[in-house]
PDB file of N, CA and C in Angstrom:
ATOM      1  N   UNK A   1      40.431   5.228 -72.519  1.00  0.00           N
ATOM      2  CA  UNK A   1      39.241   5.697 -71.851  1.00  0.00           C
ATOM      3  C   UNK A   1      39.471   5.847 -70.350  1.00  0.00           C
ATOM      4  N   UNK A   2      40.301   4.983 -69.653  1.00  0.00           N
ATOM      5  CA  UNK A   2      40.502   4.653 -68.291  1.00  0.00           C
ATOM      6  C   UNK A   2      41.326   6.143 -67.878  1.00  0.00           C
ATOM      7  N   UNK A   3      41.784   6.644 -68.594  1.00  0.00           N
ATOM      8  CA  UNK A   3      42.839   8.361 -68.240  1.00  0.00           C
ATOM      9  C   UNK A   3      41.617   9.237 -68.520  1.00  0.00           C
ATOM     10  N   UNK A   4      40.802   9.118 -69.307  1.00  0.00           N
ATOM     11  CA  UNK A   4      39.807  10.288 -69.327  1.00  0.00           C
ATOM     12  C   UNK A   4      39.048  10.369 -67.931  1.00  0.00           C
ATOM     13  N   UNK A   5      38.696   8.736 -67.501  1.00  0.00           N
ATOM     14  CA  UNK A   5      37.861   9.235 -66.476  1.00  0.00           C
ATOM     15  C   UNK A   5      39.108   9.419 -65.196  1.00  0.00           C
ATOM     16  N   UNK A   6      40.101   8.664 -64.824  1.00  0.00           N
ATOM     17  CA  UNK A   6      40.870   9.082 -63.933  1.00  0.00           C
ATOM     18  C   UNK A   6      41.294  10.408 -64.135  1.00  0.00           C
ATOM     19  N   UNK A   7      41.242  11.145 -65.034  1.00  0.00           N
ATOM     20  CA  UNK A   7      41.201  12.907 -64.711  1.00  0.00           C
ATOM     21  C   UNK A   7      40.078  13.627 -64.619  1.00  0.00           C
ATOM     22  N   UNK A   8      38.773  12.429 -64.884  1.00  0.00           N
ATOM     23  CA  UNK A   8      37.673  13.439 -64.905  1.00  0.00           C
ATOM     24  C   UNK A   8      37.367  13.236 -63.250  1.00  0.00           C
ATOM     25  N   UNK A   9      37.327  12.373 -62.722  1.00  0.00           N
ATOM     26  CA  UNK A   9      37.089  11.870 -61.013  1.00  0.00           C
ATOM     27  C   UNK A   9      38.501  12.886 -60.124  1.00  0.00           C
ATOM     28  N   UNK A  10      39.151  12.668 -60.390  1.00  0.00           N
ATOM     29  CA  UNK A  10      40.228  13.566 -60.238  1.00  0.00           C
ATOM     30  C   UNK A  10      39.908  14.819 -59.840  1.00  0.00           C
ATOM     31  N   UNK A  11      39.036  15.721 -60.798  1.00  0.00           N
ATOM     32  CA  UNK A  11      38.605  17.102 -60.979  1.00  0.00           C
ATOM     33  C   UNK A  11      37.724  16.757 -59.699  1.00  0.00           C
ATOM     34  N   UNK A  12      36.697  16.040 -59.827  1.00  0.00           N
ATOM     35  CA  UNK A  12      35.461  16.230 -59.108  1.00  0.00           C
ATOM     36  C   UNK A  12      35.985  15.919 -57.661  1.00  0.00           C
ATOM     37  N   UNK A  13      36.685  14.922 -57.333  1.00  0.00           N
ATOM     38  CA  UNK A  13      37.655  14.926 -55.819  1.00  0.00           C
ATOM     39  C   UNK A  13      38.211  16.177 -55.880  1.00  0.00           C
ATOM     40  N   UNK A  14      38.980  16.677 -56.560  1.00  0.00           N
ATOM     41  CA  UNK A  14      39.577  18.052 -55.978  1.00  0.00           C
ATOM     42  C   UNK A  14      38.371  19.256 -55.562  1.00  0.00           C
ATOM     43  N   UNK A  15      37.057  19.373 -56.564  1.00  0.00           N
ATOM     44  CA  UNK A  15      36.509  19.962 -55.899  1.00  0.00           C
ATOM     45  C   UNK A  15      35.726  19.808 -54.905  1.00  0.00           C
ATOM     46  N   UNK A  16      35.400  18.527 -54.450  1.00  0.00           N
ATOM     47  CA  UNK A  16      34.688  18.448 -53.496  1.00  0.00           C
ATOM     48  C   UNK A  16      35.123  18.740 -52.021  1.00  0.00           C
ATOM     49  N   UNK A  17      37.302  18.390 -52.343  1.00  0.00           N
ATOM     50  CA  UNK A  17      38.288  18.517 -51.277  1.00  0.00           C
ATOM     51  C   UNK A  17      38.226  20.466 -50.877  1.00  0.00           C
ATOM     52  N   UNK A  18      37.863  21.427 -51.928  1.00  0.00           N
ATOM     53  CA  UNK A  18      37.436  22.641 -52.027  1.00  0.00           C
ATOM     54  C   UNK A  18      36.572  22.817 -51.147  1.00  0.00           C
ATOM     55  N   UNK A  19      35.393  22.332 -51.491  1.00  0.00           N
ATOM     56  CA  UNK A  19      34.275  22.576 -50.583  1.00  0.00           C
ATOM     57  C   UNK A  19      34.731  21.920 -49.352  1.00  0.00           C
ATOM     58  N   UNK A  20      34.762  21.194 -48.926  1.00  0.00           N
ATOM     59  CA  UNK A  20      34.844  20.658 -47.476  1.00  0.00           C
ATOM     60  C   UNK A  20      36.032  21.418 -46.934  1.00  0.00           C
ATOM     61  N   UNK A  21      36.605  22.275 -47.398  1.00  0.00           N
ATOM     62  CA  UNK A  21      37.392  23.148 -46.901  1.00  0.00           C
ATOM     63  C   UNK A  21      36.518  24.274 -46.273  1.00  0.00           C
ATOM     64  N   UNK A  22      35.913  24.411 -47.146  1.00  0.00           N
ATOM     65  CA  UNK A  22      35.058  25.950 -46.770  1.00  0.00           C
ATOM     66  C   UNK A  22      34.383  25.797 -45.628  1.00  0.00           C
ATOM     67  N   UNK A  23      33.944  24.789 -45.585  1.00  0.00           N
ATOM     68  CA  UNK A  23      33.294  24.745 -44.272  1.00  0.00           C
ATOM     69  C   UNK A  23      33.223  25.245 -42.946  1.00  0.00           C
ATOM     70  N   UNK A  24      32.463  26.199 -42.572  1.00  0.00           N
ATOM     71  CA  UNK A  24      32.632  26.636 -41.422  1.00  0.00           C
ATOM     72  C   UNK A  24      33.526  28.208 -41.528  1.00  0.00           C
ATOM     73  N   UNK A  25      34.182  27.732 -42.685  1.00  0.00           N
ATOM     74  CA  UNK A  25      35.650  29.040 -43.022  1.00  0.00           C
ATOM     75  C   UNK A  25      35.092  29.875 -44.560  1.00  0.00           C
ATOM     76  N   UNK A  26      34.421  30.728 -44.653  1.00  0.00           N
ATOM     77  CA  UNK A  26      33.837  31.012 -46.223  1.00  0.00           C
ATOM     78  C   UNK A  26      33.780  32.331 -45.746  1.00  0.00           C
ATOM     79  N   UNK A  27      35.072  32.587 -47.340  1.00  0.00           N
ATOM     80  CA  UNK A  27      34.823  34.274 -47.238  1.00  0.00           C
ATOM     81  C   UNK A  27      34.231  34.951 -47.146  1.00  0.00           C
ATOM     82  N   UNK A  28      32.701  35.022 -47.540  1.00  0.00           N
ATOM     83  CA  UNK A  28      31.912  36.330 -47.500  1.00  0.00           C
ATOM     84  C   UNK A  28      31.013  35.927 -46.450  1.00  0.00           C
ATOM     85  N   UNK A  29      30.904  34.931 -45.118  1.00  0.00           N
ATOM     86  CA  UNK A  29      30.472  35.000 -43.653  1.00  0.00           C
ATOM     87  C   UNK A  29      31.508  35.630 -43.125  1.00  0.00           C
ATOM     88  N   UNK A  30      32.973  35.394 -43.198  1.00  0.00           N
ATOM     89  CA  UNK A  30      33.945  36.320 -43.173  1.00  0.00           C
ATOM     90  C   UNK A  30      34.228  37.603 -42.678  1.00  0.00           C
ATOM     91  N   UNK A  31      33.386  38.367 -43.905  1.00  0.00           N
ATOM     92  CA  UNK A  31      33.864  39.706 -44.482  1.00  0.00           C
ATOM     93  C   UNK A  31      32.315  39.826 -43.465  1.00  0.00           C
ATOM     94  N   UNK A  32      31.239  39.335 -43.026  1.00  0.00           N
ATOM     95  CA  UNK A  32      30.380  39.982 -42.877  1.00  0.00           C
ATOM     96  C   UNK A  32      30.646  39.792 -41.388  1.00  0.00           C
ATOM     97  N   UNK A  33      31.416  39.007 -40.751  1.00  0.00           N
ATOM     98  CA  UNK A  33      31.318  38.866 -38.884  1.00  0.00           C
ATOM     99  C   UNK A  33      32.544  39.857 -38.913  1.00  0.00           C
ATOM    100  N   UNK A  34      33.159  40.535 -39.998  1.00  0.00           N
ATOM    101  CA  UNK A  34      34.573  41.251 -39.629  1.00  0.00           C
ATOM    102  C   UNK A  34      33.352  42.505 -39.728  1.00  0.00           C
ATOM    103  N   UNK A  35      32.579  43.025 -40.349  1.00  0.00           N
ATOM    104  CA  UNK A  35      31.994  44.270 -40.827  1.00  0.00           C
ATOM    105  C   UNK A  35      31.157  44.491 -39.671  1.00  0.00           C
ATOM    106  N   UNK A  36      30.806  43.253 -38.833  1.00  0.00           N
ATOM    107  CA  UNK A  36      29.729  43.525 -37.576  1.00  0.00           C
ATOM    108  C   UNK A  36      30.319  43.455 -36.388  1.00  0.00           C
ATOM    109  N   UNK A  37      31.486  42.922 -36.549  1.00  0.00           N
ATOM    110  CA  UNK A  37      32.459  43.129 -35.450  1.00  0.00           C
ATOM    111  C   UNK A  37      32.881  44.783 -35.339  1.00  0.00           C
ATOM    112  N   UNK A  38      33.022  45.312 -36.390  1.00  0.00           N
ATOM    113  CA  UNK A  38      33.680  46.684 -36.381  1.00  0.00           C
ATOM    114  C   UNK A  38      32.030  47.488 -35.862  1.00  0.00           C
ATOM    115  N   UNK A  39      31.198  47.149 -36.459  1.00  0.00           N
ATOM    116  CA  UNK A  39      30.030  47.995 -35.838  1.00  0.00           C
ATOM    117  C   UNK A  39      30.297  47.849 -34.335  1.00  0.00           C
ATOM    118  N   UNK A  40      30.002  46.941 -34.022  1.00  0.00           N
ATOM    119  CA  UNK A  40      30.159  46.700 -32.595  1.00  0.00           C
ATOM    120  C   UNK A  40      31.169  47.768 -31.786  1.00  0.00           C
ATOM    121  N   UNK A  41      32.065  47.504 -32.425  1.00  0.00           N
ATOM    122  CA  UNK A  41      33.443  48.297 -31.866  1.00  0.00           C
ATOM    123  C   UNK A  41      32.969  49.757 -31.606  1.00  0.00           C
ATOM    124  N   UNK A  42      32.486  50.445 -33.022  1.00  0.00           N
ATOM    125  CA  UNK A  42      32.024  51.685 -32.740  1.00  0.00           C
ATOM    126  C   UNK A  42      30.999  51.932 -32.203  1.00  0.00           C
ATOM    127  N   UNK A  43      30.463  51.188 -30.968  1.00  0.00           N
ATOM    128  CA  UNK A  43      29.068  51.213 -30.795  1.00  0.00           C
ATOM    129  C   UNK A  43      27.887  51.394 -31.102  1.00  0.00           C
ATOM    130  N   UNK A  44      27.932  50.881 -32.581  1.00  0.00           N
ATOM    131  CA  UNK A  44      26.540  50.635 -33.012  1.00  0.00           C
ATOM    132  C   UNK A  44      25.730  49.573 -32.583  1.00  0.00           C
ATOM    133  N   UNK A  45      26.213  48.508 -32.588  1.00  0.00           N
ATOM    134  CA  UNK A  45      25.715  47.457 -32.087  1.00  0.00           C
ATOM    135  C   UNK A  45      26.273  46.936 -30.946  1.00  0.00           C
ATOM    136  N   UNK A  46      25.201  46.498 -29.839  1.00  0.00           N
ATOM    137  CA  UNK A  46      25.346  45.873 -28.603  1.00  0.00           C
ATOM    138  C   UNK A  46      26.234  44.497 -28.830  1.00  0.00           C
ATOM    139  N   UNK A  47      25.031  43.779 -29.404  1.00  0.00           N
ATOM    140  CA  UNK A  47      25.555  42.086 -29.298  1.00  0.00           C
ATOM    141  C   UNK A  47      25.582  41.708 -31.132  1.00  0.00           C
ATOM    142  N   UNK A  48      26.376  41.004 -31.010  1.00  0.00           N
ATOM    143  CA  UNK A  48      25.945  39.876 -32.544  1.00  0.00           C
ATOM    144  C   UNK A  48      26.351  38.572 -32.731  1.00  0.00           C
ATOM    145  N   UNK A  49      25.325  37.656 -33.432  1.00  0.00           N
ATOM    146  CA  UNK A  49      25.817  36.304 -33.446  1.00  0.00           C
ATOM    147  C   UNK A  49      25.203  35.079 -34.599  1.00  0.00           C
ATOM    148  N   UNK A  50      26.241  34.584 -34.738  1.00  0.00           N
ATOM    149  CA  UNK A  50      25.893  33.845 -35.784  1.00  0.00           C
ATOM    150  C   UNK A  50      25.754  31.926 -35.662  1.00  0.00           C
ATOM    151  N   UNK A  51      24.688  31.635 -34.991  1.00  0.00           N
ATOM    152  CA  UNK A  51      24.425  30.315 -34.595  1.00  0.00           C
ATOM    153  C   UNK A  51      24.894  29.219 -35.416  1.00  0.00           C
ATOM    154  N   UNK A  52      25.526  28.071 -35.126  1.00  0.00           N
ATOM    155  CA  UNK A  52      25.479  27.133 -35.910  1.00  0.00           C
ATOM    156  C   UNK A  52      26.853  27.369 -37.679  1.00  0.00           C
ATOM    157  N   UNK A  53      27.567  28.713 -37.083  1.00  0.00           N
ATOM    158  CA  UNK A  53      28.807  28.699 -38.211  1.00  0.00           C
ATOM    159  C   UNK A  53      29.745  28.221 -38.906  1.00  0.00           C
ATOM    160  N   UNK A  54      30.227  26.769 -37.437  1.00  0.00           N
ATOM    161  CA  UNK A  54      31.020  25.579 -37.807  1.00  0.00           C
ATOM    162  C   UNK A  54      30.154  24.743 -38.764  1.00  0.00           C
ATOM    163  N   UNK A  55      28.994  24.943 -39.341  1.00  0.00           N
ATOM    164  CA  UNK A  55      28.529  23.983 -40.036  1.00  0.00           C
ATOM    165  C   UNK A  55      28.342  24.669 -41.781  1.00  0.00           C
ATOM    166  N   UNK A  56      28.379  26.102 -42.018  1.00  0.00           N
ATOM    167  CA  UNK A  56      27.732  27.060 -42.955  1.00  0.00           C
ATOM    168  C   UNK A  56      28.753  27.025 -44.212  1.00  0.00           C
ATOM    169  N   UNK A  57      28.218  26.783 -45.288  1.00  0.00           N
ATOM    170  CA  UNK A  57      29.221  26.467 -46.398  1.00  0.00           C
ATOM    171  C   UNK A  57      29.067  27.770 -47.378  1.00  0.00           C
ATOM    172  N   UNK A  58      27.752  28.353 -47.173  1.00  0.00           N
ATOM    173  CA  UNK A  58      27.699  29.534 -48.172  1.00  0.00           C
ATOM    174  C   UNK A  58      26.920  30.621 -47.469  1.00  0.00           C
ATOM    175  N   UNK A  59      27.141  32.340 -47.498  1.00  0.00           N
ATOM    176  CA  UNK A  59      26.716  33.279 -46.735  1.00  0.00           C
ATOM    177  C   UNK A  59      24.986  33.296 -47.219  1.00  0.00           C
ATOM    178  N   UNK A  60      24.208  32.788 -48.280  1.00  0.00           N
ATOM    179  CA  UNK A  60      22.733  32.259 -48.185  1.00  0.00           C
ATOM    180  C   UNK A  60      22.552  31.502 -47.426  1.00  0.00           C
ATOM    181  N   UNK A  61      22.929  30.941 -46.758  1.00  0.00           N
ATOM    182  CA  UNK A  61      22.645  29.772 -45.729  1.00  0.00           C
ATOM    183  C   UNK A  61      22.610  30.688 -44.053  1.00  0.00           C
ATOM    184  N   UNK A  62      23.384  31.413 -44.281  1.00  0.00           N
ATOM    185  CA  UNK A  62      23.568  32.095 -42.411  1.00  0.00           C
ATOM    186  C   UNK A  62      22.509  32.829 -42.214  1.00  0.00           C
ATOM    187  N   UNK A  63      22.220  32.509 -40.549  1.00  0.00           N
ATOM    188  CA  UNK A  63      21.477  33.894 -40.056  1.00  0.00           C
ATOM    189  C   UNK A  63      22.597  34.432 -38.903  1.00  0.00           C
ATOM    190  N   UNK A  64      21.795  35.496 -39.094  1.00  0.00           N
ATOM    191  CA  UNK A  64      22.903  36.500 -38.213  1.00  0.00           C
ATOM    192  C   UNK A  64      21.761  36.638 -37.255  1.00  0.00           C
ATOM    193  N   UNK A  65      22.405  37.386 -36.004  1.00  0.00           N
ATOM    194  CA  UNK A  65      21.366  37.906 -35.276  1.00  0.00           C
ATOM    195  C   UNK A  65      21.900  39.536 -34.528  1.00  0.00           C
ATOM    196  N   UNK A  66      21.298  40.747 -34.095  1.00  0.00           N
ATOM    197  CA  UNK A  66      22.052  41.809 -33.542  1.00  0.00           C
ATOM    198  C   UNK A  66      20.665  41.886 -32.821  1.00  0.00           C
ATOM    199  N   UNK A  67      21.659  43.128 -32.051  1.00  0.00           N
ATOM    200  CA  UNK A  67      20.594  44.290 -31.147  1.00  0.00           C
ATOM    201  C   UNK A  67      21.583  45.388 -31.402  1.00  0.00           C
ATOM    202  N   UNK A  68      20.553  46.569 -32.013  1.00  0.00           N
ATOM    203  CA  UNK A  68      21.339  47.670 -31.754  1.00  0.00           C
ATOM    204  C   UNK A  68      21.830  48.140 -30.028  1.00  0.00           C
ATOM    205  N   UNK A  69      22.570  49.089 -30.189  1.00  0.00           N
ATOM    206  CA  UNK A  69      23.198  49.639 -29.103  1.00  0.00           C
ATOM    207  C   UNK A  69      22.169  50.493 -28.640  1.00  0.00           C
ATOM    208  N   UNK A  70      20.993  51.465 -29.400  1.00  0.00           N
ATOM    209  CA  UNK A  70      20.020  52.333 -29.757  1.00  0.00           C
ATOM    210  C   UNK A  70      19.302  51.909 -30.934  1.00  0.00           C
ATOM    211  N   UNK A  71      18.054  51.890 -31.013  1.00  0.00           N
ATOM    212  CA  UNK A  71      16.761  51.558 -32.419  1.00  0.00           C
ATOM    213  C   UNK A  71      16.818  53.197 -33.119  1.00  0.00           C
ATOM    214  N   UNK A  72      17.813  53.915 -32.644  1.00  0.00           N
ATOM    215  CA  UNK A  72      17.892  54.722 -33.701  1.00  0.00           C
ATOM    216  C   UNK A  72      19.330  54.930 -34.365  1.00  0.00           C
ATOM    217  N   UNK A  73      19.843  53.796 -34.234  1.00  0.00           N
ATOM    218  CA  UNK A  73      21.106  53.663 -34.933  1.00  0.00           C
ATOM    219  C   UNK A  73      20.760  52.004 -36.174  1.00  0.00           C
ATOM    220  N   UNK A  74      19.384  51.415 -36.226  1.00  0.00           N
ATOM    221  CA  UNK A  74      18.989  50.723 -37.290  1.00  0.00           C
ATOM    222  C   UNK A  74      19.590  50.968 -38.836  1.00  0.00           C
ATOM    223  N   UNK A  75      19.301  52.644 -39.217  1.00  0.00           N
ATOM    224  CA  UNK A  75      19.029  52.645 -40.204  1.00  0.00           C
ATOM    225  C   UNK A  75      20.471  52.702 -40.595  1.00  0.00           C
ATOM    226  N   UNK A  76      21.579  53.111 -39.828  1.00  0.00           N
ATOM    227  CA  UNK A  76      22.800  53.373 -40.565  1.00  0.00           C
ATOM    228  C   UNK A  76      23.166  52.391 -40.403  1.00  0.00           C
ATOM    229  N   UNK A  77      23.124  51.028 -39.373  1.00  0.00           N
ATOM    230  CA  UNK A  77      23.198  49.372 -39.402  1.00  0.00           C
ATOM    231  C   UNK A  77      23.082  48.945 -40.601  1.00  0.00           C
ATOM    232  N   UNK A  78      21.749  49.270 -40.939  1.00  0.00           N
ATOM    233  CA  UNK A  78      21.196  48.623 -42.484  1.00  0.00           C
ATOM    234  C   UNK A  78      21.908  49.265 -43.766  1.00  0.00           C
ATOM    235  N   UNK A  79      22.139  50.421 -43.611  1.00  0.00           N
ATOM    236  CA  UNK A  79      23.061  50.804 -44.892  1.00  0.00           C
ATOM    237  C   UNK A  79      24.650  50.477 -44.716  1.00  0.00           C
ATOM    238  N   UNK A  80      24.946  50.225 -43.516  1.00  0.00           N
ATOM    239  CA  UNK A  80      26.413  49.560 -43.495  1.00  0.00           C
ATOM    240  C   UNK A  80      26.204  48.171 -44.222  1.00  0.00           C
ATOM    241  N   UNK A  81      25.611  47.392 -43.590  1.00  0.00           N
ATOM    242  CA  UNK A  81      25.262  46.125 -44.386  1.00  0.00           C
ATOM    243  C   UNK A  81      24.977  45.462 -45.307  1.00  0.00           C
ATOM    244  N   UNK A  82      24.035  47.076 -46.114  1.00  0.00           N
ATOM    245  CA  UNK A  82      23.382  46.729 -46.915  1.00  0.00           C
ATOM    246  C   UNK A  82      24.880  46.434 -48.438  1.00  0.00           C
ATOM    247  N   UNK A  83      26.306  46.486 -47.995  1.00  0.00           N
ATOM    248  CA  UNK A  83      27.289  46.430 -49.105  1.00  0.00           C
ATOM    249  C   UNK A  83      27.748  45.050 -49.197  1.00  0.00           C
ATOM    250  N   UNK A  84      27.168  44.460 -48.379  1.00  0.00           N
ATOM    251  CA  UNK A  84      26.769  42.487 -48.671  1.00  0.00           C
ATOM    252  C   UNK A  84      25.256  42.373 -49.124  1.00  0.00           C
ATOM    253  N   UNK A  85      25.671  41.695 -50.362  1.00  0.00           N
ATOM    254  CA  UNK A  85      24.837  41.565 -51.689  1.00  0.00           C
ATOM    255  C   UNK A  85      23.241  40.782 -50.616  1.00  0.00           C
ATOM    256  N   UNK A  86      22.210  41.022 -51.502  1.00  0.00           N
ATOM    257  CA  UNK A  86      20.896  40.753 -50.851  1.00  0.00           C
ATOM    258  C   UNK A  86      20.675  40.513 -49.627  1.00  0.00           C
ATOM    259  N   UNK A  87      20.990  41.491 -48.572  1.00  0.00           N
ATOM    260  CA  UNK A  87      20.526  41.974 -47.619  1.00  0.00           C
ATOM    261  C   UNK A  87      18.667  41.840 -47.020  1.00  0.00           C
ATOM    262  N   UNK A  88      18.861  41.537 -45.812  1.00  0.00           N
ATOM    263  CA  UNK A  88      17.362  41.165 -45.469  1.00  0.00           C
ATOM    264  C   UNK A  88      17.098  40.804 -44.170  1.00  0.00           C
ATOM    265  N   UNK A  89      16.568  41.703 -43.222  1.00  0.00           N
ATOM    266  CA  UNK A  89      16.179  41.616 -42.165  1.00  0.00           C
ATOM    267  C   UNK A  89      14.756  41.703 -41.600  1.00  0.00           C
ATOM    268  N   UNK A  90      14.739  41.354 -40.220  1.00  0.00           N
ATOM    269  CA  UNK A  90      13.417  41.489 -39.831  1.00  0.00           C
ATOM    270  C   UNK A  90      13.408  41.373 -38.569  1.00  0.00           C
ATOM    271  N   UNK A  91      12.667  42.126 -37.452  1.00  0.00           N
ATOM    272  CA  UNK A  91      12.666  41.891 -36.013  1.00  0.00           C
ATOM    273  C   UNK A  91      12.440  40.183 -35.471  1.00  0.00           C
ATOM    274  N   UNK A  92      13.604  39.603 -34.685  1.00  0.00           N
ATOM    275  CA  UNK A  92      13.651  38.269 -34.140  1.00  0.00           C
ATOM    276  C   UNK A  92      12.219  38.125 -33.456  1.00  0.00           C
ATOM    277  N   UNK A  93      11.213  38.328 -34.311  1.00  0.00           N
ATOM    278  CA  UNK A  93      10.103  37.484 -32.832  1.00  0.00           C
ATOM    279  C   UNK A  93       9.914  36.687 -32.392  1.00  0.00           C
ATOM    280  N   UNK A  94      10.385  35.105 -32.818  1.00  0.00           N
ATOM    281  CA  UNK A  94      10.678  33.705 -32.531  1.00  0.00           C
ATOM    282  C   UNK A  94      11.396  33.664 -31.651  1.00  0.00           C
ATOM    283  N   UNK A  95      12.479  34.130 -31.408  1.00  0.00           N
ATOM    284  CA  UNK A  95      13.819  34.018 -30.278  1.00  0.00           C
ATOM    285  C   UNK A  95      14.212  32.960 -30.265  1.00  0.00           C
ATOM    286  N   UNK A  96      14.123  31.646 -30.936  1.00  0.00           N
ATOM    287  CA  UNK A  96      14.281  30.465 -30.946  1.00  0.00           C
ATOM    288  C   UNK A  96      15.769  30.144 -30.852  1.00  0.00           C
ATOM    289  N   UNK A  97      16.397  30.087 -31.997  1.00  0.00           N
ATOM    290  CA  UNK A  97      18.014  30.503 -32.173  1.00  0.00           C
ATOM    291  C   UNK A  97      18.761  31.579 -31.470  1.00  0.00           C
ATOM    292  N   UNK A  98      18.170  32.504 -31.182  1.00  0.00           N
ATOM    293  CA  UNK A  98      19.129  33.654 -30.616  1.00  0.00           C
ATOM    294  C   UNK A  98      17.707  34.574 -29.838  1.00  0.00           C
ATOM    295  N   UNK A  99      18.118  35.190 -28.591  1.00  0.00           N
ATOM    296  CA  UNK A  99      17.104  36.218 -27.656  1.00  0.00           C
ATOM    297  C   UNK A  99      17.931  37.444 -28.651  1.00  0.00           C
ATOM    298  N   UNK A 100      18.797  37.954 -29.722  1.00  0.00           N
ATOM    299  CA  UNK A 100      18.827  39.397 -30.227  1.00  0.00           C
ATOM    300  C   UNK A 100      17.636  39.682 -30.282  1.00  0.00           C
ATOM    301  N   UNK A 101      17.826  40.977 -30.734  1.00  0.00           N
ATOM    302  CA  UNK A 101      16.813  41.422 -31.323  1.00  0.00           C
ATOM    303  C   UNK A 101      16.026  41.717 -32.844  1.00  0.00           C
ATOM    304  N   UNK A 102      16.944  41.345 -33.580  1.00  0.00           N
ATOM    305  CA  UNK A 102      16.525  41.461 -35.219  1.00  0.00           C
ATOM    306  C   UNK A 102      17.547  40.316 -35.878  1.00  0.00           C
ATOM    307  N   UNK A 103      16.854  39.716 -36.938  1.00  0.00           N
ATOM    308  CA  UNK A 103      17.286  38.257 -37.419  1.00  0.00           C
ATOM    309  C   UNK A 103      17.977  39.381 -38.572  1.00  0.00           C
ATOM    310  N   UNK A 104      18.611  38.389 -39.272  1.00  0.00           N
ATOM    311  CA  UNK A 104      19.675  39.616 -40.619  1.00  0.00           C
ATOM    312  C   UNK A 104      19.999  38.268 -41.092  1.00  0.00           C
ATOM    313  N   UNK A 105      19.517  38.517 -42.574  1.00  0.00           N
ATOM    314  CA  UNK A 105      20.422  37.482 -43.638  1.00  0.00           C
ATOM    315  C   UNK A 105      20.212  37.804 -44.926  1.00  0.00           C
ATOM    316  N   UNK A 106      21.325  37.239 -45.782  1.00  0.00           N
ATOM    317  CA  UNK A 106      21.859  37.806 -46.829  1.00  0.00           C
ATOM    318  C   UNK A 106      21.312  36.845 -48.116  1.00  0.00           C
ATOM    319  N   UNK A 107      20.530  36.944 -47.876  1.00  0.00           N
ATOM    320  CA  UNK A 107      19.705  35.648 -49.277  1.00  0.00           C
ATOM    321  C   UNK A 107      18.270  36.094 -49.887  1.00  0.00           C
ATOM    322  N   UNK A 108      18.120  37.687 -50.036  1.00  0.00           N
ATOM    323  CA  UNK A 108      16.865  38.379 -50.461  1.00  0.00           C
ATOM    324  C   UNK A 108      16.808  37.693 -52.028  1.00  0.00           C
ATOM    325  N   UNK A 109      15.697  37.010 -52.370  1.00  0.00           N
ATOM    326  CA  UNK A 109      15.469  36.871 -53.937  1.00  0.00           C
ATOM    327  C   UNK A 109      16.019  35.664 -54.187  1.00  0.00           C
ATOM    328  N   UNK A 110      16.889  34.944 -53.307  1.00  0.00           N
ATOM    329  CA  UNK A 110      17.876  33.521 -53.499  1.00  0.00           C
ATOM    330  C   UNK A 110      16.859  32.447 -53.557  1.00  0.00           C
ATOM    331  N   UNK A 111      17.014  31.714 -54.659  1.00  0.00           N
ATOM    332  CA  UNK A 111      16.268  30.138 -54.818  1.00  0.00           C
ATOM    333  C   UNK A 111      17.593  29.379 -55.630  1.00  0.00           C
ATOM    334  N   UNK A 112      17.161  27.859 -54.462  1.00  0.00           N
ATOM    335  CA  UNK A 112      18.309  26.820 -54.872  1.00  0.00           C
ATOM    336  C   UNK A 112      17.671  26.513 -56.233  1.00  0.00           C
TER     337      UNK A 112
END
């Protein structure tokens, strides 16, 4: 019995050693500060930022924040973006976390 559970504790340490890896480092916040970095580049977007990242274990958990470069470069923002799964924004009126201008996060429809 004592080998069943020393491989079953085993498993659950290795994954927990998984997760505490991710931390801060998780592919699809990743793929989405590389995709808003490149906006940026082409001047779509002014500023962007993602508060509090050293702590974010899964891309439902992040907020993003931007300002376009122009409010008439929004809509092609939002369809660039919109190729990270549940997409969801809304003008920053709080400013609390970030003075951008529009909050952006990727957790439309998400319940823990």
């Amino acid at each position: 019995m004592s080998c069943c559970y020393t491989n079953l504790e085993g498993r659950i340490i290795n994954k927990l050693k998984i997760k505490m890896t991710q931390i801060g480092n998780v592919p699809e916040i990743n793929s989405v500060k590389e995709h808003l970095s490149k906006l940026q580049e082409i001047g779509l977007i002014e500023a962007w930022e993602l508060p509090y990242e050293n702590i974010l274990t899964r891309l439902t958990a992040a907020i993003f924040f931007l300002t376009p470069t122009e409010d008439e470069n929004l809509n092609l923002i939002w369809d660039e973006l919109s190729v990270h799964k549940m997409l969801k924004y809304r003008e920053n009126e709080e400013r609390k976390m970030s003075d951008l201008k529009w909050r952006v996060e990727f957790n439309d429809g998400f319940e823990i």
